[in-house]
C-alpha atoms as a PDB file:
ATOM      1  CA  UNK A   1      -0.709  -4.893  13.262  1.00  0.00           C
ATOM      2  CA  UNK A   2      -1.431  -7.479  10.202  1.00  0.00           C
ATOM      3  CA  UNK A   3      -1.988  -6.494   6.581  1.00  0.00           C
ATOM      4  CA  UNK A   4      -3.579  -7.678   3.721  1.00  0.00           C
ATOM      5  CA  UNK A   5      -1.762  -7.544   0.095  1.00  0.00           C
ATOM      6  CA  UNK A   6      -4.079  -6.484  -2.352  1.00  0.00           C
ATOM      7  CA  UNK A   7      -1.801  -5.646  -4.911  1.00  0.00           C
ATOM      8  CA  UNK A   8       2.029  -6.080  -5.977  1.00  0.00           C
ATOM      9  CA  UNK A   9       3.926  -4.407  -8.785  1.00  0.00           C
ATOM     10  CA  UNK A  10       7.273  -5.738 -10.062  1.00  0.00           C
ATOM     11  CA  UNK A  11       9.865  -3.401 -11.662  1.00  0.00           C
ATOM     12  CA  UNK A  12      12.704  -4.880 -12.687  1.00  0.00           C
ATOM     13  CA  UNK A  13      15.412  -2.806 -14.944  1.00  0.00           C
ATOM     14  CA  UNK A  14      18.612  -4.334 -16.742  1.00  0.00           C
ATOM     15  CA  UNK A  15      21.063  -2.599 -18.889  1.00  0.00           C
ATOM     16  CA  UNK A  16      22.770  -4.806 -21.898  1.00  0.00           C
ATOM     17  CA  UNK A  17      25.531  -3.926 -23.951  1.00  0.00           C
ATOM     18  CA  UNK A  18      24.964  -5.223 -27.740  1.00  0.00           C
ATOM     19  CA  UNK A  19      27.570  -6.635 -30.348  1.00  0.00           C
ATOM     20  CA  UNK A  20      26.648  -3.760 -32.642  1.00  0.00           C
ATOM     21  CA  UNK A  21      28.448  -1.289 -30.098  1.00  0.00           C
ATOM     22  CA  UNK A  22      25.534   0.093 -28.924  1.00  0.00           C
ATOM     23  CA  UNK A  23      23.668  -0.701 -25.417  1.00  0.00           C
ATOM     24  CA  UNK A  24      20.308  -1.037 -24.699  1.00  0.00           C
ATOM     25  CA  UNK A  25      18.163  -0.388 -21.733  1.00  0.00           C
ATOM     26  CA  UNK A  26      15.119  -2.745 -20.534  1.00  0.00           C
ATOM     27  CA  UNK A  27      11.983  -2.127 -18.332  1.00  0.00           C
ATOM     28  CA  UNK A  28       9.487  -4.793 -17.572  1.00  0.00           C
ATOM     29  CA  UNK A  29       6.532  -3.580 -15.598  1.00  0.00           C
ATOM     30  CA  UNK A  30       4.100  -6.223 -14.162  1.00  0.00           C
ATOM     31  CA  UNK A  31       0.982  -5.894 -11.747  1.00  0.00           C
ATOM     32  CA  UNK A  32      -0.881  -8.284  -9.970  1.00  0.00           C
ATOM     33  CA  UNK A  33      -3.634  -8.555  -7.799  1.00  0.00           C
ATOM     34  CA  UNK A  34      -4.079 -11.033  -4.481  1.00  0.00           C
ATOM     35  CA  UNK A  35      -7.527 -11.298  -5.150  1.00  0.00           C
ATOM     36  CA  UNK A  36     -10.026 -12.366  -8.241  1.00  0.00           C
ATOM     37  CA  UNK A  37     -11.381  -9.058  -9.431  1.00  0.00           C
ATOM     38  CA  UNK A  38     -13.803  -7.733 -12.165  1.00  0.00           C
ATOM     39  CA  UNK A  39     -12.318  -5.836 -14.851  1.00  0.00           C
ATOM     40  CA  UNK A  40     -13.853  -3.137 -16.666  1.00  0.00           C
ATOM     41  CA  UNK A  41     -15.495  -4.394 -19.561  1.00  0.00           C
ATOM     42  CA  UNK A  42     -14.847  -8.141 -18.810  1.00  0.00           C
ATOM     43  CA  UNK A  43     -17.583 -10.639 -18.516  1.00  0.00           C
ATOM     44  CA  UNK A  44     -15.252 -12.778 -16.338  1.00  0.00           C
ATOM     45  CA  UNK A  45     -13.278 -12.333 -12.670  1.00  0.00           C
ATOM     46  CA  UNK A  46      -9.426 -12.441 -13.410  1.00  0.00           C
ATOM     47  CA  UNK A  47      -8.353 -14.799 -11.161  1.00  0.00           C
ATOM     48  CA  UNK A  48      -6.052 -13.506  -8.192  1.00  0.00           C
ATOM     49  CA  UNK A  49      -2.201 -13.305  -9.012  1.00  0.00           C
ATOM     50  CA  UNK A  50      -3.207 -12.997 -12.977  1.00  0.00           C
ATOM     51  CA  UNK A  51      -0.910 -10.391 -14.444  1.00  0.00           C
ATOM     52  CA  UNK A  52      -3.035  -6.886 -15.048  1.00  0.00           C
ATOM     53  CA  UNK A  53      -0.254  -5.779 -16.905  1.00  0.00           C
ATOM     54  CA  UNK A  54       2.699  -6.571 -18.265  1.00  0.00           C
ATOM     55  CA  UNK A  55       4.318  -4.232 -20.180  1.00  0.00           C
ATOM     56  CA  UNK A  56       8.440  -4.389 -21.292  1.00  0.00           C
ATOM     57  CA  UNK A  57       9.997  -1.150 -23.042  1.00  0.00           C
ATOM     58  CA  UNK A  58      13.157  -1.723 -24.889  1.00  0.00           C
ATOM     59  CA  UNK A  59      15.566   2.116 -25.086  1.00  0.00           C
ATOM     60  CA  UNK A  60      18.590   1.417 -27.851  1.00  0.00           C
ATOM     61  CA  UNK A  61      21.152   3.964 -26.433  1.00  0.00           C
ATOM     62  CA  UNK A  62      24.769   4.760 -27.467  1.00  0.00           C
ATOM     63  CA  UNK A  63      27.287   6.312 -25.074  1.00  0.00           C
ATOM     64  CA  UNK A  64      26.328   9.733 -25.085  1.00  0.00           C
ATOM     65  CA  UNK A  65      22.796   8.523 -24.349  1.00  0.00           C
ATOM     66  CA  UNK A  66      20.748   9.265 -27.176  1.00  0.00           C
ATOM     67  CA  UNK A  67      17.711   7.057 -28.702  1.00  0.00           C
ATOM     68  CA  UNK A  68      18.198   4.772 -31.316  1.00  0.00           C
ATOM     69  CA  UNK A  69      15.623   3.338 -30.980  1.00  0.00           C
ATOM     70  CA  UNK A  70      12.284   2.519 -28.918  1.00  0.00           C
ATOM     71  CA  UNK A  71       9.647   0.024 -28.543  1.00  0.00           C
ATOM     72  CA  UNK A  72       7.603  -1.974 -26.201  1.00  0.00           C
ATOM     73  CA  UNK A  73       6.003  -5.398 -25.826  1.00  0.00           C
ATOM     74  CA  UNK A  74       2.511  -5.217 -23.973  1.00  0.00           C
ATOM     75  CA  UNK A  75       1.627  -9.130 -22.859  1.00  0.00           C
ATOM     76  CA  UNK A  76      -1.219  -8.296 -21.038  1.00  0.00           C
ATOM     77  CA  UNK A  77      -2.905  -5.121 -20.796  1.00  0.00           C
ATOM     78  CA  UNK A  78      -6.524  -4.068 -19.231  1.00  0.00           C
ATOM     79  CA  UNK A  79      -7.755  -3.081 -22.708  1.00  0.00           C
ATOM     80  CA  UNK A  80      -6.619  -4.614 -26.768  1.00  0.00           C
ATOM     81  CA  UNK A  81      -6.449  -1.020 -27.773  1.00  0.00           C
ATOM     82  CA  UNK A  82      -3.724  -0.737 -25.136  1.00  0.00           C
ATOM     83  CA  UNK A  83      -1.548  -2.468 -27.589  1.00  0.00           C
ATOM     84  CA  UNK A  84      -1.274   0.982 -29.897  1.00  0.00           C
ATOM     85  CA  UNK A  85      -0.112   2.932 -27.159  1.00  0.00           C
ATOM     86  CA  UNK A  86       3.781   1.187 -28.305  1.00  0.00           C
ATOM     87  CA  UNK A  87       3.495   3.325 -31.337  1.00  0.00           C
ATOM     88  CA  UNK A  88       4.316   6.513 -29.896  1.00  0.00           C
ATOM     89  CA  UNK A  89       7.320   5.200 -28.691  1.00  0.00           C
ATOM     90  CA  UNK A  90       9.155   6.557 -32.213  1.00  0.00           C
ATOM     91  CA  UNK A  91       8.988  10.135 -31.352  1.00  0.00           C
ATOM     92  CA  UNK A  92      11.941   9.317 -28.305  1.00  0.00           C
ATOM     93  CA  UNK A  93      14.318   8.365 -31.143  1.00  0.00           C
ATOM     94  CA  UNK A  94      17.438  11.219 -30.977  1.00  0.00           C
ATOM     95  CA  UNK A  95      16.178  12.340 -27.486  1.00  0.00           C
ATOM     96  CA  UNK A  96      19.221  11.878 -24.849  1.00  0.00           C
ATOM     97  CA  UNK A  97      18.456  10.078 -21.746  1.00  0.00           C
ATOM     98  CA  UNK A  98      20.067  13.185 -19.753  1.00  0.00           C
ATOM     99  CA  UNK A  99      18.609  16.411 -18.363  1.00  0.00           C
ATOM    100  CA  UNK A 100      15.522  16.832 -19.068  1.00  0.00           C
ATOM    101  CA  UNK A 101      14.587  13.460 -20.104  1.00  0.00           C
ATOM    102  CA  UNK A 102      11.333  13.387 -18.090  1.00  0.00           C
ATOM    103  CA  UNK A 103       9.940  16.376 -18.661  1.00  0.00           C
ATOM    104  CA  UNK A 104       9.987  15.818 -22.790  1.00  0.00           C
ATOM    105  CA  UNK A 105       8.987  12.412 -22.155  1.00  0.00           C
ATOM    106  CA  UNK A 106       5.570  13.489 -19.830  1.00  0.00           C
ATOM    107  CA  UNK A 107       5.208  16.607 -22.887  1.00  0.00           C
ATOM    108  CA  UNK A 108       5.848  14.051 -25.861  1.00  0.00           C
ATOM    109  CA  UNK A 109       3.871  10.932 -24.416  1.00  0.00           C
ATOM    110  CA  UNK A 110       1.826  12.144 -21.713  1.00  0.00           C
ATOM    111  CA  UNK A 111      -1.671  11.733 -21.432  1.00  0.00           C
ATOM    112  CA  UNK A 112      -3.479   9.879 -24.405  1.00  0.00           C
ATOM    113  CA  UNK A 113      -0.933   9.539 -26.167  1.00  0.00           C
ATOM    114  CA  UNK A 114       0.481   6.803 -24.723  1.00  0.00           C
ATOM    115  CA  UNK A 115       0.538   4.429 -21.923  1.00  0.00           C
ATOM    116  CA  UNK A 116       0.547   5.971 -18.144  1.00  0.00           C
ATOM    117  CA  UNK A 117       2.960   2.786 -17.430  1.00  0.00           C
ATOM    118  CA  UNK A 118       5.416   3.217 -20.199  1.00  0.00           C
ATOM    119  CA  UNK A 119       5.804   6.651 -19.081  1.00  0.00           C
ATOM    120  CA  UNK A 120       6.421   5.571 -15.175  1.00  0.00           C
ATOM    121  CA  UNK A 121       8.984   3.012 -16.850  1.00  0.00           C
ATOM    122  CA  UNK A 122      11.030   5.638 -18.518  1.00  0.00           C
ATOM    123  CA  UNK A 123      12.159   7.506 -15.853  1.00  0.00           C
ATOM    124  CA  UNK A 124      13.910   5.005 -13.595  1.00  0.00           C
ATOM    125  CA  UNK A 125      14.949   3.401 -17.343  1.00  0.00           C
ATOM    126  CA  UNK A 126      16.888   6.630 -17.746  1.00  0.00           C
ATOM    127  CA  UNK A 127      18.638   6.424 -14.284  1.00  0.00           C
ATOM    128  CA  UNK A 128      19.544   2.368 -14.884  1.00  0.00           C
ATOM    129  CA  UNK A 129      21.130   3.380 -18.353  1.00  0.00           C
ATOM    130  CA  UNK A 130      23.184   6.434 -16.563  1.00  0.00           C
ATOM    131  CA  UNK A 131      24.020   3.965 -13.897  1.00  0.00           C
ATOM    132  CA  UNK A 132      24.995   1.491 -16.669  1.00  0.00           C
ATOM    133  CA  UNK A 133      27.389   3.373 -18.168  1.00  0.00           C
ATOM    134  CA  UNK A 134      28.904   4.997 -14.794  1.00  0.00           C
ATOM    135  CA  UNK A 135      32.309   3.192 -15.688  1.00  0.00           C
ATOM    136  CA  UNK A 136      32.718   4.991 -18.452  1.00  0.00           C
ATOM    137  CA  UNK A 137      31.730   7.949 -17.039  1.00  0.00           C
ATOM    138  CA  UNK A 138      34.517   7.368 -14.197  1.00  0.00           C
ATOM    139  CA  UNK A 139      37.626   6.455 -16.269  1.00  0.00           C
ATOM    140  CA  UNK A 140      36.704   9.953 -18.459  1.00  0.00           C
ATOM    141  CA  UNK A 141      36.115  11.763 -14.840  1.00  0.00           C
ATOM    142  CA  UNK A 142      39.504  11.001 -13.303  1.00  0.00           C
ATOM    143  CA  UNK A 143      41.806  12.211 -16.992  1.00  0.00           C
ATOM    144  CA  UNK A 144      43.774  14.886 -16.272  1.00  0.00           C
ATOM    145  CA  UNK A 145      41.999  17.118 -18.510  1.00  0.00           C
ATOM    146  CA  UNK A 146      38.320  16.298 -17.168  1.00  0.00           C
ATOM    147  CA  UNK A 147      38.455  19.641 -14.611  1.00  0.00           C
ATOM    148  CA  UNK A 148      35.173  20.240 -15.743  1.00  0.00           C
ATOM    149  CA  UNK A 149      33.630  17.172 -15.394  1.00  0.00           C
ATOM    150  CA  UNK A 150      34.948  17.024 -11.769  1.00  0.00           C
ATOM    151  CA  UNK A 151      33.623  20.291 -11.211  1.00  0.00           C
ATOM    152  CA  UNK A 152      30.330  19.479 -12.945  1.00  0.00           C
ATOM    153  CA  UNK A 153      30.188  16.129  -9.802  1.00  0.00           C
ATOM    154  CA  UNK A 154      30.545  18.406  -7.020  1.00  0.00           C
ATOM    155  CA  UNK A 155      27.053  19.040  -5.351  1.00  0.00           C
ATOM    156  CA  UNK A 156      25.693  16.988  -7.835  1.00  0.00           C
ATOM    157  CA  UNK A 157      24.207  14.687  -4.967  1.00  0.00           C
ATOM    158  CA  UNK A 158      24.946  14.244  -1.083  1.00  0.00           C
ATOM    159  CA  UNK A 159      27.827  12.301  -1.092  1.00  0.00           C
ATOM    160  CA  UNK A 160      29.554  14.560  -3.627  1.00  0.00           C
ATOM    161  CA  UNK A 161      28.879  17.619  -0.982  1.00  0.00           C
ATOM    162  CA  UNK A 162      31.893  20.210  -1.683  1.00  0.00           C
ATOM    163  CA  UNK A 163      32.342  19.965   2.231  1.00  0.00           C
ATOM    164  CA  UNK A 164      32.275  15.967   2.333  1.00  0.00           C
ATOM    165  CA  UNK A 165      34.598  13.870   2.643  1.00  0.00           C
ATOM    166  CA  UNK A 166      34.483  11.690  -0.719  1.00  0.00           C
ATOM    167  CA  UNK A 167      35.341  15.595  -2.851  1.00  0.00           C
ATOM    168  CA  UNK A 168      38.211  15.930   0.237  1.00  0.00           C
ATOM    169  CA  UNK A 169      39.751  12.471  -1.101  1.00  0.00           C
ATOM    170  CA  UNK A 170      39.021  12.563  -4.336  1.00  0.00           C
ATOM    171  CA  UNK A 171      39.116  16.010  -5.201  1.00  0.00           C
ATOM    172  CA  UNK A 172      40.636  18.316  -2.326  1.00  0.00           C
ATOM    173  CA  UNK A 173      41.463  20.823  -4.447  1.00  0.00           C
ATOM    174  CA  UNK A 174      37.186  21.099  -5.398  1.00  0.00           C
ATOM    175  CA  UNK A 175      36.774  20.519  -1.346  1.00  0.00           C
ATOM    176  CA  UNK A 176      35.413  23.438   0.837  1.00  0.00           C
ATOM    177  CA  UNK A 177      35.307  22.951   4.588  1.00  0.00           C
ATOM    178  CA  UNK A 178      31.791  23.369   6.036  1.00  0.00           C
ATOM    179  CA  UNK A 179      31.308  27.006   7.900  1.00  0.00           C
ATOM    180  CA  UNK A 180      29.302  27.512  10.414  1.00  0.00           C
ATOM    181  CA  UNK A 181      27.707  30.155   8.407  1.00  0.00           C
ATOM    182  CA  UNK A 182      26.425  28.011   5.715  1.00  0.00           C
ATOM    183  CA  UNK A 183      22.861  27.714   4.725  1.00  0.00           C
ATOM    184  CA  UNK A 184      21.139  24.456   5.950  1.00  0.00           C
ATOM    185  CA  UNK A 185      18.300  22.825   4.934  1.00  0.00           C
ATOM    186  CA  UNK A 186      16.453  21.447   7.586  1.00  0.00           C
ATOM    187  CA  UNK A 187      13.686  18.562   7.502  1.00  0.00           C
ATOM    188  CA  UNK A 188      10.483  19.378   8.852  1.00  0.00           C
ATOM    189  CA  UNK A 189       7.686  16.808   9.247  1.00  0.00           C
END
């Protein structure tokens, strides 16, 4: 079977730490197209690999994860009044990046309020700053006094199962052997 590109989106996601002690998150979202197209409004065909947009969002985090500070660069967008949709950014300042974080951010920017492709951006920004500061996170986790923390990382995903084996090293007082009597999920197609 061949296929035909018609359209490619690069997300790329990096996580800086600044001089000023705090660390900031970036998300740069472009489209293209393979083929010259017709824009809405346009009296001319953008020619085929022509950015449709490209759109960078800049989160200013400290180490518990709250906004600083937001704001967004739009180099190409469909529209010029695109361009204001950067201004809503300012009501994520003192949000935290943890539970949660989408749903205020679809509630708070969702819709007209702001751009559809800043909000896609925000997410997986969230989950690069968490991963970001996961060494942090891990020398606090393994203190002696961290029980809850530990506790808090069991179940929290597959590998950290109670019955797996990554909780039996690391943790084997948090492990629980699998019983046959335990509820599985099962995947259905």
């Amino acid at each position: 079977m061949q296929h035909e590109e018609l359209h490619h989106r690069q997300i790329d996601l990096r996580f800086y730490k600044r001089s000023d002690g705090l660390y900031e998150v970036v998300g740069r979202l472009v489209d293209t197209k393979s083929h010259a197209f017709r824009r809405q409004l346009a009296l001319d065909d953008t020619p085929p690999h022509t950015p449709v947009h490209d759109i960078c969002v800049h989160l200013v985090i400290d180490e518990g994860m709250q906004v600083h500070e937001a704001f967004a660069a739009m180099a190409t967008t469909p529209f010029e009044v695109c361009q204001q949709a950067t201004q809503a950014l300012a009501l994520l300042r003192g949000l935290s990046l943890r539970k949660g974080w989408n749903r205020q951010v679809r509630e708070l920017l969702g819709g007209a309020v702001s751009c559809t492709h800043i909000v896609e951006l925000l997410g997986p920004m969230a989950t690069t700053a968490f991963q970001g500061l996961a060494p942090l996170r891990l020398a606090e986790i393994n203190r002696p006094n961290s029980e809850a923390q530990r506790r808090a990382k069991v179940d929290s995903c597959y590998a950290y199962g109670a019955e797996r084996e990554v909780v039996a090293r690391l943790w084997p007082h948090l492990h629980r052997p699998r019983s046959d009597t335990s509820p599985q999920r099962t995947f259905k197609p």
